[in-house]
Structures are given as structure tokens and as C-alpha cells.
PDB file of N, CA and C in Angstrom:
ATOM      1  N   UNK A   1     -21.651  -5.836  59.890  1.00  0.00           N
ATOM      2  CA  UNK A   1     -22.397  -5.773  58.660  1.00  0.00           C
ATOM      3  C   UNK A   1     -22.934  -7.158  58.289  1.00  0.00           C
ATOM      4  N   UNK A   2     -21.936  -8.388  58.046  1.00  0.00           N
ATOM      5  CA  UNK A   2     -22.498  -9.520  58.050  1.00  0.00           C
ATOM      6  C   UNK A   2     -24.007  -9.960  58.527  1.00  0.00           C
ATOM      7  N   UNK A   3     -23.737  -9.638  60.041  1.00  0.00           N
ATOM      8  CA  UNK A   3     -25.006  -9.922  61.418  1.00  0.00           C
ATOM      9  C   UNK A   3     -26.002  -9.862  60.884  1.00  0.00           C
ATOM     10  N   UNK A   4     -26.129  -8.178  60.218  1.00  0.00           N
ATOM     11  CA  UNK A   4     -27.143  -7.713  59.901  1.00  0.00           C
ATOM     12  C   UNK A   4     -27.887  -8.210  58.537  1.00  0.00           C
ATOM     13  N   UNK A   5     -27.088  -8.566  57.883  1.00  0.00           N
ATOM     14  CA  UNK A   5     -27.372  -9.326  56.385  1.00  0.00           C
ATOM     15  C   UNK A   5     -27.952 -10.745  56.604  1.00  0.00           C
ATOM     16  N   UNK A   6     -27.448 -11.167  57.700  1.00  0.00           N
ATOM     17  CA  UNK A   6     -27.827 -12.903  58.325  1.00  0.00           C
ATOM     18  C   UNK A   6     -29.454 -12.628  58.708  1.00  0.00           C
ATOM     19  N   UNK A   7     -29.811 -11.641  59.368  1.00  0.00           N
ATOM     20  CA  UNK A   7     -30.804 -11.435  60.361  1.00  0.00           C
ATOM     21  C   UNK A   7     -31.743 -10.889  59.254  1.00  0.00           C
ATOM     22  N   UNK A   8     -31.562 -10.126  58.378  1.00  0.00           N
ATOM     23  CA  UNK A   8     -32.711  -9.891  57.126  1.00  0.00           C
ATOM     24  C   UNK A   8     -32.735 -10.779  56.338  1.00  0.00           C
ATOM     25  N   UNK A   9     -32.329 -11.681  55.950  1.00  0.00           N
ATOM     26  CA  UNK A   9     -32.162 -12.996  55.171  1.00  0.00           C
ATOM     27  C   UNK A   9     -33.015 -14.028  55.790  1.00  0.00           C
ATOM     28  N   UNK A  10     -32.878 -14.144  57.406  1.00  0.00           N
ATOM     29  CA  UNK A  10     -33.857 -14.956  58.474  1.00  0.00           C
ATOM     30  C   UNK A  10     -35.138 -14.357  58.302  1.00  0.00           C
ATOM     31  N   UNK A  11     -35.669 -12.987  58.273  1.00  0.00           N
ATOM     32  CA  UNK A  11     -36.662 -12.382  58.374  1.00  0.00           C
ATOM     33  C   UNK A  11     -37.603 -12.564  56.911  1.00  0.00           C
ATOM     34  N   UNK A  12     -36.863 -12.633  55.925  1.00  0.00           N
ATOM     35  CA  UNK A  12     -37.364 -12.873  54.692  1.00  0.00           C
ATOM     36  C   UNK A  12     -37.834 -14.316  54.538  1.00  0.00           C
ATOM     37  N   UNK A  13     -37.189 -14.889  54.888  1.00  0.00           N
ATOM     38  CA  UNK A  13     -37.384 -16.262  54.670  1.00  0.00           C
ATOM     39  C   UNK A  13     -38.908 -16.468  55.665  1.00  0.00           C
ATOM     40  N   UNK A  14     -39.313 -15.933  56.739  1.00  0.00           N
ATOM     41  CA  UNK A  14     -40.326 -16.496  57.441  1.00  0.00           C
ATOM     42  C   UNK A  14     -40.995 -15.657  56.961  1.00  0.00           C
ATOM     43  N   UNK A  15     -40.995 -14.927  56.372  1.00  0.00           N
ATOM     44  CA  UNK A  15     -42.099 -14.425  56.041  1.00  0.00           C
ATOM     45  C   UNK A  15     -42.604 -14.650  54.026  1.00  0.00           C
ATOM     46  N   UNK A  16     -41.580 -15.250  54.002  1.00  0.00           N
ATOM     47  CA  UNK A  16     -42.083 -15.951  52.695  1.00  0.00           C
ATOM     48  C   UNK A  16     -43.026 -17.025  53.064  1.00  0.00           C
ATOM     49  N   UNK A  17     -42.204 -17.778  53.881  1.00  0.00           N
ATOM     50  CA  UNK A  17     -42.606 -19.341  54.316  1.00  0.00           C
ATOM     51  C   UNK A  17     -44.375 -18.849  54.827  1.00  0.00           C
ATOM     52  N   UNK A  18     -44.220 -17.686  55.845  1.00  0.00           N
ATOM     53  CA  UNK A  18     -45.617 -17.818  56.204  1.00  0.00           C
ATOM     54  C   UNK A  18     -46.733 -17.062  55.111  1.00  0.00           C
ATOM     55  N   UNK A  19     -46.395 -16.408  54.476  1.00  0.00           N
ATOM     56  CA  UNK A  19     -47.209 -15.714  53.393  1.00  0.00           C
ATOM     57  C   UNK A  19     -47.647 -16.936  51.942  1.00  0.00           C
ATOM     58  N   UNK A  20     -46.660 -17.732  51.809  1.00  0.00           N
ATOM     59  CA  UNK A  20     -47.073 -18.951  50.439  1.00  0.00           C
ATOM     60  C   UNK A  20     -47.692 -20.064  51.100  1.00  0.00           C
ATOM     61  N   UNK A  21     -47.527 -20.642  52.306  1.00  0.00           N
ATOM     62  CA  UNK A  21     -48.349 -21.647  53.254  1.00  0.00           C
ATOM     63  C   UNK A  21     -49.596 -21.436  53.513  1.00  0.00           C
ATOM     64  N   UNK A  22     -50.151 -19.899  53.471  1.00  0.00           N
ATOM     65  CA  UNK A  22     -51.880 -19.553  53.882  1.00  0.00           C
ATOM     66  C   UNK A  22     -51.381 -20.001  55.169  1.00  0.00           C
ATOM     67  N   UNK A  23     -50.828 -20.118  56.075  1.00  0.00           N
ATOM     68  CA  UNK A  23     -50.749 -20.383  57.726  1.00  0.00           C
ATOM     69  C   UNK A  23     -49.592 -19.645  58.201  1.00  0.00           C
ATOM     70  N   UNK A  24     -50.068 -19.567  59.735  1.00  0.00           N
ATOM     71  CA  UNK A  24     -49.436 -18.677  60.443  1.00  0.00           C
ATOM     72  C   UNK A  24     -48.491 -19.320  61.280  1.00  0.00           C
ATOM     73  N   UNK A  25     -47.590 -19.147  61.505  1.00  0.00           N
ATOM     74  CA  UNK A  25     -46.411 -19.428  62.868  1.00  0.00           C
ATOM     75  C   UNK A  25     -46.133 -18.501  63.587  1.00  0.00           C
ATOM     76  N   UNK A  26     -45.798 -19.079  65.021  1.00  0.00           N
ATOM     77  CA  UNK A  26     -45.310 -18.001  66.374  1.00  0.00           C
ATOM     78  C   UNK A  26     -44.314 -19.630  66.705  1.00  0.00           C
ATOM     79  N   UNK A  27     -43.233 -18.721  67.280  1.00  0.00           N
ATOM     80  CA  UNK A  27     -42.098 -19.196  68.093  1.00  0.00           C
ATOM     81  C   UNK A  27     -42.119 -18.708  69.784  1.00  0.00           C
ATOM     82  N   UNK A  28     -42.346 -18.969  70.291  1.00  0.00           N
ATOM     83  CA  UNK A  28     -42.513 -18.760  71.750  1.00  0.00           C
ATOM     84  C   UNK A  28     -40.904 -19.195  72.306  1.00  0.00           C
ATOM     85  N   UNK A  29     -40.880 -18.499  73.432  1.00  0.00           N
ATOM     86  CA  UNK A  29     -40.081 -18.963  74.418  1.00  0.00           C
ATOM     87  C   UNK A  29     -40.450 -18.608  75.996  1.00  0.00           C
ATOM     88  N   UNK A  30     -39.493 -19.476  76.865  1.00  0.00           N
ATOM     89  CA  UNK A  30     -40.135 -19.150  77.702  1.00  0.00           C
ATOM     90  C   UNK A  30     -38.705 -19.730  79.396  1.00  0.00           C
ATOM     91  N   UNK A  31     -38.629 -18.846  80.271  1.00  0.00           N
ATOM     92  CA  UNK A  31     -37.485 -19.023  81.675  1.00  0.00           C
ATOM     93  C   UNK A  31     -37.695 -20.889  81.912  1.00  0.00           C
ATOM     94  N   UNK A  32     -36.535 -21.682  82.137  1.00  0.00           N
ATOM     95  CA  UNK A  32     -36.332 -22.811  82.489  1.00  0.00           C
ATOM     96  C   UNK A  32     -37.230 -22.444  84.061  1.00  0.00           C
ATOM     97  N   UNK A  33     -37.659 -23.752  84.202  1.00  0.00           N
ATOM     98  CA  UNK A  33     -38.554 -24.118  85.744  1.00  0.00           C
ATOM     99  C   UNK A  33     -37.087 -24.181  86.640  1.00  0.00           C
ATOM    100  N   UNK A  34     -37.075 -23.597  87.380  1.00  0.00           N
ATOM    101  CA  UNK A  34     -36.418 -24.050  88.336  1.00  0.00           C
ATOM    102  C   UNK A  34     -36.258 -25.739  89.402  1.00  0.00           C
ATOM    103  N   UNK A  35     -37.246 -26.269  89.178  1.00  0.00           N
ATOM    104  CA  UNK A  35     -37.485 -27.607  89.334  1.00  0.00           C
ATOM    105  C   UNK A  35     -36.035 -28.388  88.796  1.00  0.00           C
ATOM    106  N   UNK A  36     -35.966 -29.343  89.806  1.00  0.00           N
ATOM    107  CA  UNK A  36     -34.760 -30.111  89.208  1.00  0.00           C
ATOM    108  C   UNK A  36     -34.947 -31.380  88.862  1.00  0.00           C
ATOM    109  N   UNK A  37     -36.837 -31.882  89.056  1.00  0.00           N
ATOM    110  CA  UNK A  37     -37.101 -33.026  88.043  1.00  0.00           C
ATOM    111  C   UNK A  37     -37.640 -32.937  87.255  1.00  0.00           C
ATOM    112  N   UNK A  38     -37.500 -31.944  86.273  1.00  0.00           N
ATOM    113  CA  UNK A  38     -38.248 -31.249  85.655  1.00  0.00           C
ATOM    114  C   UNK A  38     -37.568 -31.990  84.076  1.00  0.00           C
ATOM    115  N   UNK A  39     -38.754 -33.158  83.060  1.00  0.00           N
ATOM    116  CA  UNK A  39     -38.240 -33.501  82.666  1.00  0.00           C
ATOM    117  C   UNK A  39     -38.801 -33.063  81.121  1.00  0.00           C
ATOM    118  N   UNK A  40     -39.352 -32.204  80.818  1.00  0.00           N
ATOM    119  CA  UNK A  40     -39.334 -31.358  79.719  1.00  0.00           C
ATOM    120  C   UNK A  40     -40.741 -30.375  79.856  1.00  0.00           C
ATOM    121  N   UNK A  41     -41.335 -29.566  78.785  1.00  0.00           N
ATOM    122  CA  UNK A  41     -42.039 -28.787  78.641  1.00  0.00           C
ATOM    123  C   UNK A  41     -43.336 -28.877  77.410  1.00  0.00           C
ATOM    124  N   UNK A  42     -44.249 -28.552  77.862  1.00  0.00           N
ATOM    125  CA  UNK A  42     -45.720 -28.067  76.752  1.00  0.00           C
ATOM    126  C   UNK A  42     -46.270 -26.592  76.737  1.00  0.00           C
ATOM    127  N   UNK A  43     -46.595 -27.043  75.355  1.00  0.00           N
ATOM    128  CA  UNK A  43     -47.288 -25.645  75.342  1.00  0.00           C
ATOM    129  C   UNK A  43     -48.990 -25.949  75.098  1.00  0.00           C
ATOM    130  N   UNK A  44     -49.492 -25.035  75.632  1.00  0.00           N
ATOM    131  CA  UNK A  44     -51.084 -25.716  75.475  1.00  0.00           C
ATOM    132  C   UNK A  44     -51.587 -24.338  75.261  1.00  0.00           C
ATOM    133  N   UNK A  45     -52.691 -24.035  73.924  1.00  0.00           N
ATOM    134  CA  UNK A  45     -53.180 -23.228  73.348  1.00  0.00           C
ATOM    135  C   UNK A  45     -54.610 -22.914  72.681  1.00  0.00           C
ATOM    136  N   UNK A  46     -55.054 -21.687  72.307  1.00  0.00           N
ATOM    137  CA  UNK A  46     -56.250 -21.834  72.282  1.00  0.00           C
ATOM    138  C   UNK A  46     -56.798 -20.562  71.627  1.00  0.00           C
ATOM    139  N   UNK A  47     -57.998 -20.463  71.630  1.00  0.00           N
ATOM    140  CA  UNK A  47     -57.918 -18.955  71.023  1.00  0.00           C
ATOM    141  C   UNK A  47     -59.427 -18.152  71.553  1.00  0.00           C
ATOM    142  N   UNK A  48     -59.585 -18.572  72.947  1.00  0.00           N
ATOM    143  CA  UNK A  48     -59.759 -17.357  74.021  1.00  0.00           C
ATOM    144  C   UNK A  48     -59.342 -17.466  75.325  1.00  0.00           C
ATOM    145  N   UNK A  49     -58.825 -16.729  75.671  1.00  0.00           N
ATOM    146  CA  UNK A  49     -58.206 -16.301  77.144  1.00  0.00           C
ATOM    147  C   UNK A  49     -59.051 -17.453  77.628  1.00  0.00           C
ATOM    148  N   UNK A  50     -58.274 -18.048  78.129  1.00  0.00           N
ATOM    149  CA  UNK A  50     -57.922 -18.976  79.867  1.00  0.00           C
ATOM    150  C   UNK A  50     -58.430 -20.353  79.393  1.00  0.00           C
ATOM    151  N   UNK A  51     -58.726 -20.262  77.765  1.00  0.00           N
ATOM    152  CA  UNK A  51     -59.150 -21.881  77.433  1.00  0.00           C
ATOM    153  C   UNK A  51     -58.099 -22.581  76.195  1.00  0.00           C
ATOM    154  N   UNK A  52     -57.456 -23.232  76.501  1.00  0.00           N
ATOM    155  CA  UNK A  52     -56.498 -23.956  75.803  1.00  0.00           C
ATOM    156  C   UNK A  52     -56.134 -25.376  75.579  1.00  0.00           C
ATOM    157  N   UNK A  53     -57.007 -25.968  74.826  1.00  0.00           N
ATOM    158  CA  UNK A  53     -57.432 -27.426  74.156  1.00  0.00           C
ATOM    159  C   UNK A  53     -56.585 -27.853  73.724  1.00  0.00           C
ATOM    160  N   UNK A  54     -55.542 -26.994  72.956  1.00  0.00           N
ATOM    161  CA  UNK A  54     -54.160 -27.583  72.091  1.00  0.00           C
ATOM    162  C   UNK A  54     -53.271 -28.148  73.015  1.00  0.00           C
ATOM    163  N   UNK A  55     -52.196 -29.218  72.918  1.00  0.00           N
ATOM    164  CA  UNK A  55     -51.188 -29.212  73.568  1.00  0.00           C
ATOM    165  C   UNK A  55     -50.063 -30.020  72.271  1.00  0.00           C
ATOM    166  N   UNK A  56     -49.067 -28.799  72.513  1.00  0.00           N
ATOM    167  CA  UNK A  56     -47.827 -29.216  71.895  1.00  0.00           C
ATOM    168  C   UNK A  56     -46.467 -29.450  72.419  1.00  0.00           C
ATOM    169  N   UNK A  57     -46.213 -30.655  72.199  1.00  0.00           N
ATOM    170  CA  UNK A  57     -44.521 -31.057  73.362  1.00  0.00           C
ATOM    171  C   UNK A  57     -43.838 -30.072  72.630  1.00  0.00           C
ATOM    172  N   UNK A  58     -42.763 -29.704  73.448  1.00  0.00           N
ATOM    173  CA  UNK A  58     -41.706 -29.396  73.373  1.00  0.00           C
ATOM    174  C   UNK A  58     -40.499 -30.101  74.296  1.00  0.00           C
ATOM    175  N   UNK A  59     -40.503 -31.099  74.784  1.00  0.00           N
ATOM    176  CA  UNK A  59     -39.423 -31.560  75.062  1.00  0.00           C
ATOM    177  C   UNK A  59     -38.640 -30.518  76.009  1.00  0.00           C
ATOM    178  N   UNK A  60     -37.261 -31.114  75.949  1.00  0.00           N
ATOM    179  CA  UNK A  60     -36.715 -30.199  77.417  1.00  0.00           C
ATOM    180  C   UNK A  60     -36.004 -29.459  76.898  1.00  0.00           C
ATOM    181  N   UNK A  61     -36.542 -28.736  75.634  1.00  0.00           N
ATOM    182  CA  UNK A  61     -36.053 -26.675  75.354  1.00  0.00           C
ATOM    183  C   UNK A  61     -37.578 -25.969  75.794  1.00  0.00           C
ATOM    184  N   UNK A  62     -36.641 -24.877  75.838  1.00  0.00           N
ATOM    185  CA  UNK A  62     -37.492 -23.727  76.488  1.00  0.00           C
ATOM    186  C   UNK A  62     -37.837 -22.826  75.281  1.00  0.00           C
ATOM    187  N   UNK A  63     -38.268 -23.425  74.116  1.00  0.00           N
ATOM    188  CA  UNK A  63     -38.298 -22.633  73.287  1.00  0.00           C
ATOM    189  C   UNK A  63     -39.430 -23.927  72.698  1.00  0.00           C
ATOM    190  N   UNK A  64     -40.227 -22.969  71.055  1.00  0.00           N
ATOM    191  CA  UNK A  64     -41.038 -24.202  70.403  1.00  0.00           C
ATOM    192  C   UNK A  64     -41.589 -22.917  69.211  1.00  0.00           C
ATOM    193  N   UNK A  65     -41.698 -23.526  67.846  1.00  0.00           N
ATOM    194  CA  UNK A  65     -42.669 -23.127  67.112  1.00  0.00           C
ATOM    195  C   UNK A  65     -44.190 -23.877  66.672  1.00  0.00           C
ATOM    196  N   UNK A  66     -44.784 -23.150  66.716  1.00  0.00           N
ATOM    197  CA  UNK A  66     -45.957 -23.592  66.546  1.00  0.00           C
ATOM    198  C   UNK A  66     -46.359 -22.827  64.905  1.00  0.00           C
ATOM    199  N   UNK A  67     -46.920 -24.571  63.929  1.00  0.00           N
ATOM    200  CA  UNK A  67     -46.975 -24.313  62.613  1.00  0.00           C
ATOM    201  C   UNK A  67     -48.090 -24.510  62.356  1.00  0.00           C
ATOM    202  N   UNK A  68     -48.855 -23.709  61.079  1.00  0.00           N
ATOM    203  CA  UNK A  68     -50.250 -24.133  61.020  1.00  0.00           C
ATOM    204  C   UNK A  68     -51.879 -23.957  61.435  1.00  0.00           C
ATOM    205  N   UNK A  69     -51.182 -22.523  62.014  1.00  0.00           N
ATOM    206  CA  UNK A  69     -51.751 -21.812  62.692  1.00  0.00           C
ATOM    207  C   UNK A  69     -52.910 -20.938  62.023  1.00  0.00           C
ATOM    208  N   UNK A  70     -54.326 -20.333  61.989  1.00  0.00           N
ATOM    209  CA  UNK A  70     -54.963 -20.189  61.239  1.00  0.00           C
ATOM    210  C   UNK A  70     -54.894 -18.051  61.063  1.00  0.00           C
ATOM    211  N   UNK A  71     -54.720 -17.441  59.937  1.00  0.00           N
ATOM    212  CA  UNK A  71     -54.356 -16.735  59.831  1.00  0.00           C
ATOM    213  C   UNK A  71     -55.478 -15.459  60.244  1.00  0.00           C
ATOM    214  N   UNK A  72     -55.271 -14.390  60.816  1.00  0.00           N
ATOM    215  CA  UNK A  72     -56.539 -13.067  61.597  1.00  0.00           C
ATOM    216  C   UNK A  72     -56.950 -13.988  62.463  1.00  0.00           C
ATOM    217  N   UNK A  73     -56.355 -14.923  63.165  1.00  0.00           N
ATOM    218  CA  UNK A  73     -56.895 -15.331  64.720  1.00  0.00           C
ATOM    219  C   UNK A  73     -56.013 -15.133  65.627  1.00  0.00           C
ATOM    220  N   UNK A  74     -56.662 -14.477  66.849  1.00  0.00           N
ATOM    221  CA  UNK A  74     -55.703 -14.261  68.132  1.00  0.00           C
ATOM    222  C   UNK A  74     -55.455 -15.647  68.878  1.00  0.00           C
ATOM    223  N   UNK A  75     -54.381 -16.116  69.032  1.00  0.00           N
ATOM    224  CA  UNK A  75     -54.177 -17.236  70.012  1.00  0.00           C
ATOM    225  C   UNK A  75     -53.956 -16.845  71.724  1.00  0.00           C
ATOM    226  N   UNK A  76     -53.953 -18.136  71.978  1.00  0.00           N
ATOM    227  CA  UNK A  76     -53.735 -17.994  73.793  1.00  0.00           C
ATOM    228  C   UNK A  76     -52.841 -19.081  73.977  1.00  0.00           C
ATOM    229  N   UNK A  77     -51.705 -18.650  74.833  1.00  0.00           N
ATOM    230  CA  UNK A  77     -50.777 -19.996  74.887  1.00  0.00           C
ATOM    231  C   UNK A  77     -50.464 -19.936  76.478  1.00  0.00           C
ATOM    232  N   UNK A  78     -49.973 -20.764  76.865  1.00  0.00           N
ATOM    233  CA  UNK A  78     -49.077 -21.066  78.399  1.00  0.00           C
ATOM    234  C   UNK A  78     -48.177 -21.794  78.144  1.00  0.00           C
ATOM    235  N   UNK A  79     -47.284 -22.103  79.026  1.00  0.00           N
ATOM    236  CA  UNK A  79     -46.310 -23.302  79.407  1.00  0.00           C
ATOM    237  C   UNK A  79     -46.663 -23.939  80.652  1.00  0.00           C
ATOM    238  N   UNK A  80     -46.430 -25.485  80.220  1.00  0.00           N
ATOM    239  CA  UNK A  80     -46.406 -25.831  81.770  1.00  0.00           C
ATOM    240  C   UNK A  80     -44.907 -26.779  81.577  1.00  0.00           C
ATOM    241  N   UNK A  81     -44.750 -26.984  83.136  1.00  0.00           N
ATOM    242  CA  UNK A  81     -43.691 -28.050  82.950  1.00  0.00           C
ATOM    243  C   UNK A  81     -44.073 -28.876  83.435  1.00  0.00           C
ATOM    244  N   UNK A  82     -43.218 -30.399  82.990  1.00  0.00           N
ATOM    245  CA  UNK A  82     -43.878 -32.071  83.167  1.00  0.00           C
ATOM    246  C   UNK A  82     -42.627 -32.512  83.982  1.00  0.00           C
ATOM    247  N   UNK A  83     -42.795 -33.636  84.234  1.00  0.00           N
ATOM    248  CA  UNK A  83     -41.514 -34.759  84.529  1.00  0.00           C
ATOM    249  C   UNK A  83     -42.082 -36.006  84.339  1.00  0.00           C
ATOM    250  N   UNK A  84     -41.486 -36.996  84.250  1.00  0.00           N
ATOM    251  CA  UNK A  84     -41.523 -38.192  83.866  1.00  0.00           C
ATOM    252  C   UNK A  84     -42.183 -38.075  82.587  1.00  0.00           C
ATOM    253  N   UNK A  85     -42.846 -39.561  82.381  1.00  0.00           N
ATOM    254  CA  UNK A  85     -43.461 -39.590  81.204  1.00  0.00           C
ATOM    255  C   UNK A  85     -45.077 -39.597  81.434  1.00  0.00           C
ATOM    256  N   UNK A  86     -46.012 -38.698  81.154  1.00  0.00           N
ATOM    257  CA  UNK A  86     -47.289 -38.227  80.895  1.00  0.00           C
ATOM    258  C   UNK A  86     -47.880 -37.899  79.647  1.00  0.00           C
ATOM    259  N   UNK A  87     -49.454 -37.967  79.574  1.00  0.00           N
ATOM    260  CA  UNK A  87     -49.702 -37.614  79.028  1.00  0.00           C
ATOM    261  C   UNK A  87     -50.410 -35.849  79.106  1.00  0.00           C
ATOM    262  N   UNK A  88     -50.479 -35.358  77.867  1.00  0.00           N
ATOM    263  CA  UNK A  88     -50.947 -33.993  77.951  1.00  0.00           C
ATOM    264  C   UNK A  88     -52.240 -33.856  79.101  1.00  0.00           C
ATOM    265  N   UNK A  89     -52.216 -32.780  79.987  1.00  0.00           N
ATOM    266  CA  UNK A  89     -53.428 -32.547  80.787  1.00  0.00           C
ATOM    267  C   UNK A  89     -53.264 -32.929  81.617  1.00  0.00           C
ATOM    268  N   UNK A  90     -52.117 -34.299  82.457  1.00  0.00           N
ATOM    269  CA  UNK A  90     -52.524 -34.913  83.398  1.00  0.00           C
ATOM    270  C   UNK A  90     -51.477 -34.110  84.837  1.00  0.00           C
ATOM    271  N   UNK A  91     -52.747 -33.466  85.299  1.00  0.00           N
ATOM    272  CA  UNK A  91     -52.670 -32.525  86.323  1.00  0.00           C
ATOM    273  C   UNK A  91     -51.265 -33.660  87.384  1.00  0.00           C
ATOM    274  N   UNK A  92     -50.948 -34.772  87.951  1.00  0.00           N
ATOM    275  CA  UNK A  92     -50.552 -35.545  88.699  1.00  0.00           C
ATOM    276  C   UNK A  92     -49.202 -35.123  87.970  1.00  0.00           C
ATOM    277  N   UNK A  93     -48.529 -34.662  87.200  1.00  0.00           N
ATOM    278  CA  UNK A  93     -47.236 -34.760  86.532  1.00  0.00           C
ATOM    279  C   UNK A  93     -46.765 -33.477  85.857  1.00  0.00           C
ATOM    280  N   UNK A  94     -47.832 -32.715  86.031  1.00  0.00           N
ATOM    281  CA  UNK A  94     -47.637 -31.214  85.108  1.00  0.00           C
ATOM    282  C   UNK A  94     -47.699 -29.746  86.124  1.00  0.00           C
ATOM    283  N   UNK A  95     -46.921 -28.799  86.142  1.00  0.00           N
ATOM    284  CA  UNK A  95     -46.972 -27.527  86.469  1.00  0.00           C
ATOM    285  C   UNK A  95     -48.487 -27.007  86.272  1.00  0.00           C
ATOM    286  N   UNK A  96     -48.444 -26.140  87.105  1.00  0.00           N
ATOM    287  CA  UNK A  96     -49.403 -25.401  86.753  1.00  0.00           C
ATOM    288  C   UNK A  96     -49.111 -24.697  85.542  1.00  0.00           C
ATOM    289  N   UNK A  97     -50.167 -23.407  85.230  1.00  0.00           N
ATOM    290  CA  UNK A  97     -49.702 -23.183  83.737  1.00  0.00           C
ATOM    291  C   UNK A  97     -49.119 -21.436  84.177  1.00  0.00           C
ATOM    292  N   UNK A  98     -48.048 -21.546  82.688  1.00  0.00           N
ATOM    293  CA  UNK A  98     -47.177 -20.176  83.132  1.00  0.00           C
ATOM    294  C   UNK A  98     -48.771 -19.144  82.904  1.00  0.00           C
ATOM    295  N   UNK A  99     -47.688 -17.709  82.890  1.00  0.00           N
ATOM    296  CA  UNK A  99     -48.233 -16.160  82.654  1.00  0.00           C
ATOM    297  C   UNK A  99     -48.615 -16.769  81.186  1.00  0.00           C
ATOM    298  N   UNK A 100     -50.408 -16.290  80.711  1.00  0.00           N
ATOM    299  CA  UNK A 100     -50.726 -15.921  79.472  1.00  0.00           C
ATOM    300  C   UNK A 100     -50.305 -15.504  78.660  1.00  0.00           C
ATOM    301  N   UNK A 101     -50.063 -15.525  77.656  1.00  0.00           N
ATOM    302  CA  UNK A 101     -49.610 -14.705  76.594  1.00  0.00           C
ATOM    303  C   UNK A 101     -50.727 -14.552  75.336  1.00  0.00           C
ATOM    304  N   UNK A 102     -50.984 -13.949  74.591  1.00  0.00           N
ATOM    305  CA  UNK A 102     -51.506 -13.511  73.560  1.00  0.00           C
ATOM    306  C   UNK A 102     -50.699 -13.443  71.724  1.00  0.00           C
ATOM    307  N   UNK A 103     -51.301 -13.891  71.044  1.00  0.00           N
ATOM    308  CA  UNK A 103     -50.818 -13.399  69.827  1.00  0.00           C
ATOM    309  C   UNK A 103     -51.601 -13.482  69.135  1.00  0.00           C
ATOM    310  N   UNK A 104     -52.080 -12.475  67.346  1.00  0.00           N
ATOM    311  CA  UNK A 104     -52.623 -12.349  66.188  1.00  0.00           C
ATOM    312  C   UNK A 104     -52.100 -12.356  65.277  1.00  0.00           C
ATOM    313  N   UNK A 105     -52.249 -13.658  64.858  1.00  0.00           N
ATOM    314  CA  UNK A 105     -51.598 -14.597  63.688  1.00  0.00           C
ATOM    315  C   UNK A 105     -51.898 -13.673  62.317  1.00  0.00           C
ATOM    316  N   UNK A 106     -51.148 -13.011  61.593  1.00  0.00           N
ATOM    317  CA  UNK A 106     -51.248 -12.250  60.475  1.00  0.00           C
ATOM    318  C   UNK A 106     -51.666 -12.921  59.265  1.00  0.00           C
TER     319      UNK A 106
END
């Protein structure tokens, strides 16, 4: 019973947060690279299929929210993974990019 009281309490809260902000959030996640120099992760985004201008670190979780997001727009996201220290885009240090995903920011 608790669980369940924790988990509607979480649900309320983001959806306060995103309804009084005028902006949208998505939390993505996404399978660790199997790579073992694999020294953290981005997300790079956009909002049409296969073009994605944004890039947001996430560091070495496999998880990330993205805040600020503009509300009745569909996004486009990937993951890639990095190692060492780079900057966003630079093909010499970065994964290719994961499976597409889609979302419509409410």
C-alpha cells in the first residue's frame, strides 16, 4: 500500500511541475554500451526524424531528463556513447547513434 502512495505522489508532482512551468520534460533511459572504455553518455535531439542539433551530457548514467522542452512538439532523441574527454559531435570519440526514439511533449 505504501509503494503505491509513493508512486502517485511521484506522478503528481511531475505533472504539477510540468503543467505550472509552460514546458515539457521526458526522462529517457537507455542499455549500458558494452564497451569497456566507455567513459560516459549523450543524448542528442531534435524534432524531425534523423536530425538532432541538441546535445545533452549525461555523464556515465544510463539514464537523463531533459527540461524545457517546448510543449505539442514531437521530439527525436538517440544515445551515443563517448570516452575520454570530447566535445559534442566529434565523430573520432563518439558511438554511433542508438535506435530512434520519438516523443510528444504534452
Amino acid at each position: 500500500m505504501r509503494r503505491i502512495f509513493l508512486l502517485l505522489f511521484s506522478v503528481g508532482i511531475i505533472l504539477l511541475n510540468t503543467s505550472s512551468s509552460l514546458a515539457a520534460e521526458v526522462k529517457l533511459a537507455w542499455d549500458p554500451s558494452p564497451s569497456a572504455n566507455v567513459t560516459g553518455y549523450r543524448i542528442y535531439y531534435g524534432t524531425s526524424s534523423g536530425n538532432h542539433p541538441h546535445c545533452a551530457e549525461a555523464g556515465n548514467s544510463t539514464q537523463h531528463k531533459l527540461e524545457g522542452l517546448d510543449d505539442k512538439t514531437t521530439y527525436y532523441f538517440v544515445a551515443r556513447a563517448y570516452r575520454g574527454t570530447c566535445p559534442c559531435n566529434d565523430p573520432s570519440c563518439e558511438s554511433s547513434d542508438s535506435n530512434e526514439v520519438s516523443w510528444m511533449a504534452q
